[in-house]
N, C-alpha and C. Protein backbone atom coordinates (compact mmCIF):
# COMPACT_ATOMS: atom_id res chain seq x y z
N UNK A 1 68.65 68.11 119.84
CA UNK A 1 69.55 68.60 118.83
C UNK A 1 69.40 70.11 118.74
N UNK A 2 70.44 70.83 119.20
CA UNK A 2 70.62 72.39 118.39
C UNK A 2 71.17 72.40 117.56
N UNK A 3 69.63 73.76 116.83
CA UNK A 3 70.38 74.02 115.41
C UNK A 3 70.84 75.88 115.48
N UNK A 4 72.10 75.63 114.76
CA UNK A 4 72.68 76.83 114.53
C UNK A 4 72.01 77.80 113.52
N UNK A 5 72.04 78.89 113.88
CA UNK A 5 71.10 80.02 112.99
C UNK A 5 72.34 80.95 112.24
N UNK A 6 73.63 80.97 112.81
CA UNK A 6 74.83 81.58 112.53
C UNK A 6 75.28 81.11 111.37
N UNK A 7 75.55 81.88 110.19
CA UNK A 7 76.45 81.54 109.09
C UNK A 7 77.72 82.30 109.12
N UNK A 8 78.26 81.22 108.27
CA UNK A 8 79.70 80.87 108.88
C UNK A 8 80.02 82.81 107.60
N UNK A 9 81.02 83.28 108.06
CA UNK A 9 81.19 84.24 107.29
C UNK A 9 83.09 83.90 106.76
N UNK A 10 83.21 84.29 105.49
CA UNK A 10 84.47 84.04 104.75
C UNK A 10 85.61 85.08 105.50
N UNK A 11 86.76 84.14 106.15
CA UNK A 11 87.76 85.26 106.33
C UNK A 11 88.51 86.00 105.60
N UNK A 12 89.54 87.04 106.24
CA UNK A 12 90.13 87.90 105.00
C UNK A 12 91.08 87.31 104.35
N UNK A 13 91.17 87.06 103.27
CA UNK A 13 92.36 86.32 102.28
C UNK A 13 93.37 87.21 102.08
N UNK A 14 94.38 86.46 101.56
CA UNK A 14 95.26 87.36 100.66
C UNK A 14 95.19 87.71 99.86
N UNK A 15 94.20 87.63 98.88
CA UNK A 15 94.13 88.84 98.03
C UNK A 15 93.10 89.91 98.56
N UNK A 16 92.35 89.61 99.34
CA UNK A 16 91.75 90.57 100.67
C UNK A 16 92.25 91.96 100.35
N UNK A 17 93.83 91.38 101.30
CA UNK A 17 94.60 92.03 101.92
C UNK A 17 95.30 92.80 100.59
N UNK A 18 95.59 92.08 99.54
CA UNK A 18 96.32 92.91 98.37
C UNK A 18 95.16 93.86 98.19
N UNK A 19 94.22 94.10 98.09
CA UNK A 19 92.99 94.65 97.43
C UNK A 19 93.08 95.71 98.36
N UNK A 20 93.12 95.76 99.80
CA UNK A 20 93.50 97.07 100.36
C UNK A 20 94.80 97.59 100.70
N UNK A 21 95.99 96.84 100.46
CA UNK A 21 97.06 97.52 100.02
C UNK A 21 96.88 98.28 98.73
N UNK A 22 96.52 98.01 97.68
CA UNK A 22 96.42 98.59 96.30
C UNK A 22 96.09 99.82 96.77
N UNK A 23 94.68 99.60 97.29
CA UNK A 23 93.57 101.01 97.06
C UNK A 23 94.34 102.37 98.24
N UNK A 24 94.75 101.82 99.42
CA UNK A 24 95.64 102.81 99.96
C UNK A 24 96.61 103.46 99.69
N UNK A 25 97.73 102.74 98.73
CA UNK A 25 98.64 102.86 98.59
C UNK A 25 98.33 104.06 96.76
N UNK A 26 96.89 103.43 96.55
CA UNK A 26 96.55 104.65 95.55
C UNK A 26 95.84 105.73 96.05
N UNK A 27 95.69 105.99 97.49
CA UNK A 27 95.17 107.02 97.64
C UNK A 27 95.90 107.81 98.06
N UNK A 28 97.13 106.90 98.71
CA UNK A 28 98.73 107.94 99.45
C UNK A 28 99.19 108.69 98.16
N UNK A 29 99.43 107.87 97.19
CA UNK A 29 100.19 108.29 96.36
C UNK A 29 98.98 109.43 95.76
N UNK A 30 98.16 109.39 95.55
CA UNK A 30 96.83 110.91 94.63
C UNK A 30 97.42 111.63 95.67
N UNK A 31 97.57 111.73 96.76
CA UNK A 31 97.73 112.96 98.04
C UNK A 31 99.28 113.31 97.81
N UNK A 32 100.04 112.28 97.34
CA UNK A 32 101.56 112.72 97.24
C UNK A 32 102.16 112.86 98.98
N UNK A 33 101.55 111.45 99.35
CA UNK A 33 102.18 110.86 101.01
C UNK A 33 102.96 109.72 100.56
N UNK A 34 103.95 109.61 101.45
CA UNK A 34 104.70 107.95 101.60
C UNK A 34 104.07 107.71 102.97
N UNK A 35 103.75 106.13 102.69
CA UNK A 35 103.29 106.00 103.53
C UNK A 35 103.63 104.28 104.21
N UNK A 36 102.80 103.52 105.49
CA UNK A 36 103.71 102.23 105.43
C UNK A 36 102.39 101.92 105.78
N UNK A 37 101.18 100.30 105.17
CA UNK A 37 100.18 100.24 105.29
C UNK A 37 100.36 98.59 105.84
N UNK A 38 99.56 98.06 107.01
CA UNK A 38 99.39 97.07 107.62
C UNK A 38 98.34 96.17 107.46
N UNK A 39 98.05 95.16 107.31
CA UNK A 39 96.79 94.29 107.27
C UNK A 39 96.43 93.34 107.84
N UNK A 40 96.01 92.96 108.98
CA UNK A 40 96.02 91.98 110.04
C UNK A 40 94.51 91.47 109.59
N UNK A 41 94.47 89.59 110.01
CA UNK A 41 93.36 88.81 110.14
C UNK A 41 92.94 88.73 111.45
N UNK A 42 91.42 88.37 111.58
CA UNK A 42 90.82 88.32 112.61
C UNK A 42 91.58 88.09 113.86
N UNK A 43 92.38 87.11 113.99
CA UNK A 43 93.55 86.85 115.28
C UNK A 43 94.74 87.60 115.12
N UNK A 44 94.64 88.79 115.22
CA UNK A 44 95.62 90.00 114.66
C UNK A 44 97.51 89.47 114.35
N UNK A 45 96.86 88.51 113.22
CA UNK A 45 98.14 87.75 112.39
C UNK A 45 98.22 89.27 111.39
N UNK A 46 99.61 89.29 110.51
CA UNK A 46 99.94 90.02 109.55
C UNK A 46 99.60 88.96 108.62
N UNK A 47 98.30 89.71 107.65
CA UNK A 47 98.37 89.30 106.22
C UNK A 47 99.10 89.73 105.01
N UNK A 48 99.55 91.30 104.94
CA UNK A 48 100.08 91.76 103.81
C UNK A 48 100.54 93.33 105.01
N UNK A 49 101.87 93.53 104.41
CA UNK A 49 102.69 94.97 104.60
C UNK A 49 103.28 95.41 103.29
N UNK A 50 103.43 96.87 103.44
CA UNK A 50 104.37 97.50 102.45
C UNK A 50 104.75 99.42 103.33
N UNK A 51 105.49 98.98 102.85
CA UNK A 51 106.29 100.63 102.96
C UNK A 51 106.67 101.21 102.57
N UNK A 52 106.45 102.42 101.64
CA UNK A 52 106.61 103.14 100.31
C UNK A 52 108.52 103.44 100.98
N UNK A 53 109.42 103.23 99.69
CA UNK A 53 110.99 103.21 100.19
C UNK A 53 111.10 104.81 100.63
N UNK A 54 110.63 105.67 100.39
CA UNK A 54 110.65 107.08 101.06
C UNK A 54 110.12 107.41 102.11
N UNK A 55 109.14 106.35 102.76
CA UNK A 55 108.30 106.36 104.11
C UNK A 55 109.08 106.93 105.78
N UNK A 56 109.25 107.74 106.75
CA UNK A 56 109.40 107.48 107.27
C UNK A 56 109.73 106.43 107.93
N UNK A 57 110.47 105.22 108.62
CA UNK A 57 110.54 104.39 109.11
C UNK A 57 109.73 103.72 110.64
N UNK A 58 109.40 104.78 111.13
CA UNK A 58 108.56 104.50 112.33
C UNK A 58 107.09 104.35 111.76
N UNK A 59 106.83 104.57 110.26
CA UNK A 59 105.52 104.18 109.90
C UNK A 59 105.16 103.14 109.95
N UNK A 60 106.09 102.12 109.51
CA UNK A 60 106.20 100.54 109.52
C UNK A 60 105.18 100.24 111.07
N UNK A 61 106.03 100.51 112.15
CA UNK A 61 105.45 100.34 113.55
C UNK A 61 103.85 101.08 113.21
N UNK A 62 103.73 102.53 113.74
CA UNK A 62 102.66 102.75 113.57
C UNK A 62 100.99 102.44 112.67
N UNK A 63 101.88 101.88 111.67
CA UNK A 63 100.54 101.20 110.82
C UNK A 63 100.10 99.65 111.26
N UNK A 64 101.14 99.27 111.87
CA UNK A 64 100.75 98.14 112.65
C UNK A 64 99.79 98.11 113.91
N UNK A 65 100.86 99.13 114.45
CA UNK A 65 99.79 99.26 116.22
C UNK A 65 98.65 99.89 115.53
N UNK A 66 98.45 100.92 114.99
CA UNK A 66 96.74 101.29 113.87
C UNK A 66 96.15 100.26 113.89
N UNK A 67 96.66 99.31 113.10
CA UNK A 67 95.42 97.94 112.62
C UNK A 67 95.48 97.33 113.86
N UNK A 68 95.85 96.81 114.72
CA UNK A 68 95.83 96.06 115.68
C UNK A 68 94.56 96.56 116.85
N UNK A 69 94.99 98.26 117.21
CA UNK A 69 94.30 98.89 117.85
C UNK A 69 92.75 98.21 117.90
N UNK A 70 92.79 98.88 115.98
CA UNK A 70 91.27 98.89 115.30
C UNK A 70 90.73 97.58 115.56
N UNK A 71 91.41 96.34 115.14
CA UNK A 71 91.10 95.12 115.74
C UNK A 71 90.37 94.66 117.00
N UNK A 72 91.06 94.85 117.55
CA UNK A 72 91.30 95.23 119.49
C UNK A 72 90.36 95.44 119.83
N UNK A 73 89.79 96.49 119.43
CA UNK A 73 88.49 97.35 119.60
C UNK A 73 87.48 97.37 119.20
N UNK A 74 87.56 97.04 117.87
CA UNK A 74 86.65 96.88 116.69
C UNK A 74 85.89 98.57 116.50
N UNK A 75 87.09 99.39 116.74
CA UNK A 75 86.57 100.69 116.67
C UNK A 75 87.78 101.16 115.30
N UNK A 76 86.96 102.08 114.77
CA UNK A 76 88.60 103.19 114.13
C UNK A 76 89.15 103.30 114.78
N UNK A 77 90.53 104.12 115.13
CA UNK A 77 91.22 104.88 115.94
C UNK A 77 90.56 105.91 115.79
N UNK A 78 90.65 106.77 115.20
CA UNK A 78 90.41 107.99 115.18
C UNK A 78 89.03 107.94 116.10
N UNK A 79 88.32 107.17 116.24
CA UNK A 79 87.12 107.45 117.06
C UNK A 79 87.52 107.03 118.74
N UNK A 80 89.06 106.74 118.93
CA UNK A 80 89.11 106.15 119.90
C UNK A 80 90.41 107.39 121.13
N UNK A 81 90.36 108.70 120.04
CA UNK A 81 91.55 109.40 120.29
C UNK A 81 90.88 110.09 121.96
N UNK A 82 89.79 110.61 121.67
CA UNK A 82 89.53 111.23 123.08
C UNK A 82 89.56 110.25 124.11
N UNK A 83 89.32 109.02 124.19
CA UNK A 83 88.86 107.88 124.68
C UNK A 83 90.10 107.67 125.87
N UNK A 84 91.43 108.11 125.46
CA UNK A 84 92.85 107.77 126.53
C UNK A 84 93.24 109.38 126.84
N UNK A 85 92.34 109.81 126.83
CA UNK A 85 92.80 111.31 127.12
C UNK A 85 92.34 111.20 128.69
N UNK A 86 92.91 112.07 129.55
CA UNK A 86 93.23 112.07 131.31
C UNK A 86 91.29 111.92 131.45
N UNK A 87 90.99 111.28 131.97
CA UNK A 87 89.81 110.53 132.38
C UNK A 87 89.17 109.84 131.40
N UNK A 88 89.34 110.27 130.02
CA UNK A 88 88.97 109.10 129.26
C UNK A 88 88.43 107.99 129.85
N UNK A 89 87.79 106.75 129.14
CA UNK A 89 87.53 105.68 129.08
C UNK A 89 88.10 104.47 129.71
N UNK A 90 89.21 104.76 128.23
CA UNK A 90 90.77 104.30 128.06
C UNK A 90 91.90 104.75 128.89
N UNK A 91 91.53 105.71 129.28
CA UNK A 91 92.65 106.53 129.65
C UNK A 91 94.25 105.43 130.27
N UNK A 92 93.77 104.70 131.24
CA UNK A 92 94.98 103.81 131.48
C UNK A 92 95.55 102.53 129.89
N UNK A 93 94.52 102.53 129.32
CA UNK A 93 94.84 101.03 128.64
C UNK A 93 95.52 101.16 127.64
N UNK A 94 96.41 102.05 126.93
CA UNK A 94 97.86 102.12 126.65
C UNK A 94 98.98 101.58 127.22
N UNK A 95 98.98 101.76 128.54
CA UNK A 95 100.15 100.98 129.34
C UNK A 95 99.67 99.55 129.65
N UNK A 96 98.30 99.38 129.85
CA UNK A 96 97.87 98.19 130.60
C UNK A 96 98.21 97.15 130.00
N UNK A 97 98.65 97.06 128.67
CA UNK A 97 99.02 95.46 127.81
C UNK A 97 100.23 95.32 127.69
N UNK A 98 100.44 94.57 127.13
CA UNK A 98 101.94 93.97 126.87
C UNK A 98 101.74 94.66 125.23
N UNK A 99 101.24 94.28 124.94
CA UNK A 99 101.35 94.72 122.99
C UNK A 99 100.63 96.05 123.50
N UNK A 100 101.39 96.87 122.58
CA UNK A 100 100.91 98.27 122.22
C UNK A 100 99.97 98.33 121.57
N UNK A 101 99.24 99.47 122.30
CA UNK A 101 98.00 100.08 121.45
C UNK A 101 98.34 101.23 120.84
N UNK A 102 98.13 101.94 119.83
CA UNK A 102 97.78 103.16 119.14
C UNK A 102 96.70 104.00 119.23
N UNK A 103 96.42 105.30 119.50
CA UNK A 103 95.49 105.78 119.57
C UNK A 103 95.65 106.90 118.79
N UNK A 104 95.98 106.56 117.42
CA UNK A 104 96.17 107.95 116.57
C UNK A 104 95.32 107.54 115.33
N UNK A 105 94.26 108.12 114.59
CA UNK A 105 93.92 108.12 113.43
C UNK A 105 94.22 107.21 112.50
N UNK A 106 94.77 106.35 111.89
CA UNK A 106 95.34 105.29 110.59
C UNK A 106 94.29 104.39 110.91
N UNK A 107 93.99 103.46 111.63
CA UNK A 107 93.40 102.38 111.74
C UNK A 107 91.71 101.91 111.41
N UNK A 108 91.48 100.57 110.52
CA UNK A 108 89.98 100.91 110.90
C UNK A 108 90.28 99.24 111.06
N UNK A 109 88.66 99.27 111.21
CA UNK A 109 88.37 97.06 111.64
C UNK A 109 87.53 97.11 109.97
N UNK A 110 88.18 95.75 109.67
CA UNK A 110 87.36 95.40 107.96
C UNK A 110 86.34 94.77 108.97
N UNK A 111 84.86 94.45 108.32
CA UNK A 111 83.98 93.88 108.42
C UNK A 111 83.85 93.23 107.03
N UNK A 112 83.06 91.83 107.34
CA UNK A 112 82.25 91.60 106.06
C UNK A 112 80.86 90.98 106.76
N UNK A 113 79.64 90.98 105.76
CA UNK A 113 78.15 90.62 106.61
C UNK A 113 77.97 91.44 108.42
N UNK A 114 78.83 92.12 108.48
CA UNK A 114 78.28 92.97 109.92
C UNK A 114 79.35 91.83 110.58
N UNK A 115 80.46 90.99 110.34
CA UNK A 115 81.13 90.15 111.32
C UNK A 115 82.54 91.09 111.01
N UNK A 116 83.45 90.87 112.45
CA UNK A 116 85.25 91.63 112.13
C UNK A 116 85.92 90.05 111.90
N UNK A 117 86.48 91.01 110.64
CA UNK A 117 87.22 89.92 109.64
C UNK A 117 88.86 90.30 110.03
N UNK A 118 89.26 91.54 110.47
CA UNK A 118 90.22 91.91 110.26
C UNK A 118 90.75 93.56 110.63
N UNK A 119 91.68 94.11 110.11
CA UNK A 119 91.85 95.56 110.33
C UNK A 119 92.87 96.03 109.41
N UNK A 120 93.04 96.99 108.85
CA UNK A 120 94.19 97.98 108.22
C UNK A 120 94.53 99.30 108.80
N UNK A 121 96.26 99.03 108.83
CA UNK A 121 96.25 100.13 109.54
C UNK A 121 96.99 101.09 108.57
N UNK A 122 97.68 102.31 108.64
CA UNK A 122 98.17 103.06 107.58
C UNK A 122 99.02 104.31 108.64
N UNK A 123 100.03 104.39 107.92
CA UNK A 123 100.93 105.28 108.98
C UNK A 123 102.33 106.08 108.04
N UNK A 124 102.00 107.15 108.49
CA UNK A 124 103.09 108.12 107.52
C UNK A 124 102.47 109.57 107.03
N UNK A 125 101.07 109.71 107.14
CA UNK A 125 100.87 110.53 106.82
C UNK A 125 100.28 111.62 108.18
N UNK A 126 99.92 112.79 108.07
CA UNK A 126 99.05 112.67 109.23
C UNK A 126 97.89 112.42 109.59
N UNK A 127 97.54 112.11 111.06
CA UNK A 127 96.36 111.24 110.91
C UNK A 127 94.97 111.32 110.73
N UNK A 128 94.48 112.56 110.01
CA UNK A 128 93.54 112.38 109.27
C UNK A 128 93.87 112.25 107.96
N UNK A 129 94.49 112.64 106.98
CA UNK A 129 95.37 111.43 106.43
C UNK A 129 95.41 110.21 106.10
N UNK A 130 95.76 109.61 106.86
CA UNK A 130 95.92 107.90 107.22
C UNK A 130 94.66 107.37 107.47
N UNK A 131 94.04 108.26 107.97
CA UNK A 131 92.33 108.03 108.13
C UNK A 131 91.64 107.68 106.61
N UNK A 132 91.75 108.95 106.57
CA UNK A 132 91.23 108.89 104.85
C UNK A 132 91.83 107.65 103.81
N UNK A 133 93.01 107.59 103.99
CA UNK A 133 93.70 106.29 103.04
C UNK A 133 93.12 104.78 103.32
N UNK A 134 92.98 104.80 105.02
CA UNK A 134 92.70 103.08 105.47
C UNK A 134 91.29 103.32 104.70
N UNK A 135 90.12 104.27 105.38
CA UNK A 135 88.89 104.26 104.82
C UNK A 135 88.47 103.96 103.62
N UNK A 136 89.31 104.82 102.30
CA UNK A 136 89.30 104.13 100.82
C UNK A 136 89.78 103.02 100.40
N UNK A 137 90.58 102.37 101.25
CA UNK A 137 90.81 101.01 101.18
C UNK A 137 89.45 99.88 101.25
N UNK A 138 89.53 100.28 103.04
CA UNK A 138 87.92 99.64 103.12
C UNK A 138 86.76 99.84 101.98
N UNK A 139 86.46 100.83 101.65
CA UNK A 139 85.71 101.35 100.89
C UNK A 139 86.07 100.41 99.77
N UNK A 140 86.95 100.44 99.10
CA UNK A 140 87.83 99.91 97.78
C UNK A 140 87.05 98.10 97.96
N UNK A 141 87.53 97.61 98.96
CA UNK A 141 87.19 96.00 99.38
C UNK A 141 85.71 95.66 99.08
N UNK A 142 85.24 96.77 99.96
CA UNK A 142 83.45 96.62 100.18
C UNK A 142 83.07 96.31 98.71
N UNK A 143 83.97 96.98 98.08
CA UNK A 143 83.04 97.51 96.50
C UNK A 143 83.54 96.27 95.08
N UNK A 144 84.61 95.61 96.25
CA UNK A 144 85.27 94.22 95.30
C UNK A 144 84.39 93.35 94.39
C-alpha cells in the first residue's frame, strides 16, 4: 500500500476570482487607468472578466494572453520579457503554439500553499502598470 504525503490544495473559486477583480480594478481606478482584468483556473478556463466601458478594447485580449502566459509558465510576465528577445530562451515560443502567448508585463500565476491555482492577467495600462495592479490583486487574495 502507498501512502500519499501530498495534500490536496483548494482550487480558485469564484469568489477567488471576484476578490481579485475587486482589488485590481481598485488599484486601476487609485492610478486613474481603464483597464480590462482576466482570471483563469488552473486548466487556463476563464473564471471572472471585466472591462472598465472606457478601456481600450484590445485590453480585453491582452489581459487574457497576460494570465494565460503567467499560467503557462508559472512565471510573471514581466519576468519573462527579456526571455523572447533575439536569443532569448523563449525567443521562438511566441509563434511556436497555437494559443498566443504574451510577453508584456500584466500577468502573474496565483499560488496558494506554494501549489499554481491559477493566473490574473490585467491589460490597459502600461505594463508596469498592469504589473502593479495584477500584483495588488494577488497581494489583496493572499491577505483574504
Amino acid at each position: 500500500m502507498t501512502t500519499s504525503t501530498a495534500t490536496a490544495v483548494a482550487p480558485l473559486t469564484t469568489q477567488d476570482a471576484e476578490t481579485l477583480i475587486d482589488a485590481a480594478r481598485r488599484a486601476a481606478e487609485a492610478a486613474d487607468v481603464t483597464v480590462a482584468i482576466t482570471v483563469l483556473d488552473a486548466g487556463g478556463h476563464l473564471l471572472a472578466f471585466r472591462r472598465d466601458d472606457r478601456a481600450v478594447l484590445i485590453a480585453g485580449e491582452t489581459s487574457t494572453r497576460k494570465a494565460y502566459t503567467a499560467l503557462q509558465l508559472n512565471a510573471p510576465t514581466a519576468d519573462l520579457v527579456d526571455a523572447v528577445q533575439p536569443g532569448g530562451l523563449f525567443h521562438t515560443l511566441p509563434t511556436a503554439l497555437d494559443r498566443p502567448l504574451l510577453f508584456i508585463a500584466g500577468g502573474i500565476p496565483v499560488h496558494r500553499d506554494g501549489r499554481l491555482v491559477g493566473a490574473i492577467g490585467v491589460g490597459g495600462g502600461a505594463p508596469d502598470q498592469d504589473h502593479g495592479f495584477a500584483t495588488a490583486a494577488v497581494e489583496a487574495l493572499a491577505g483574504a
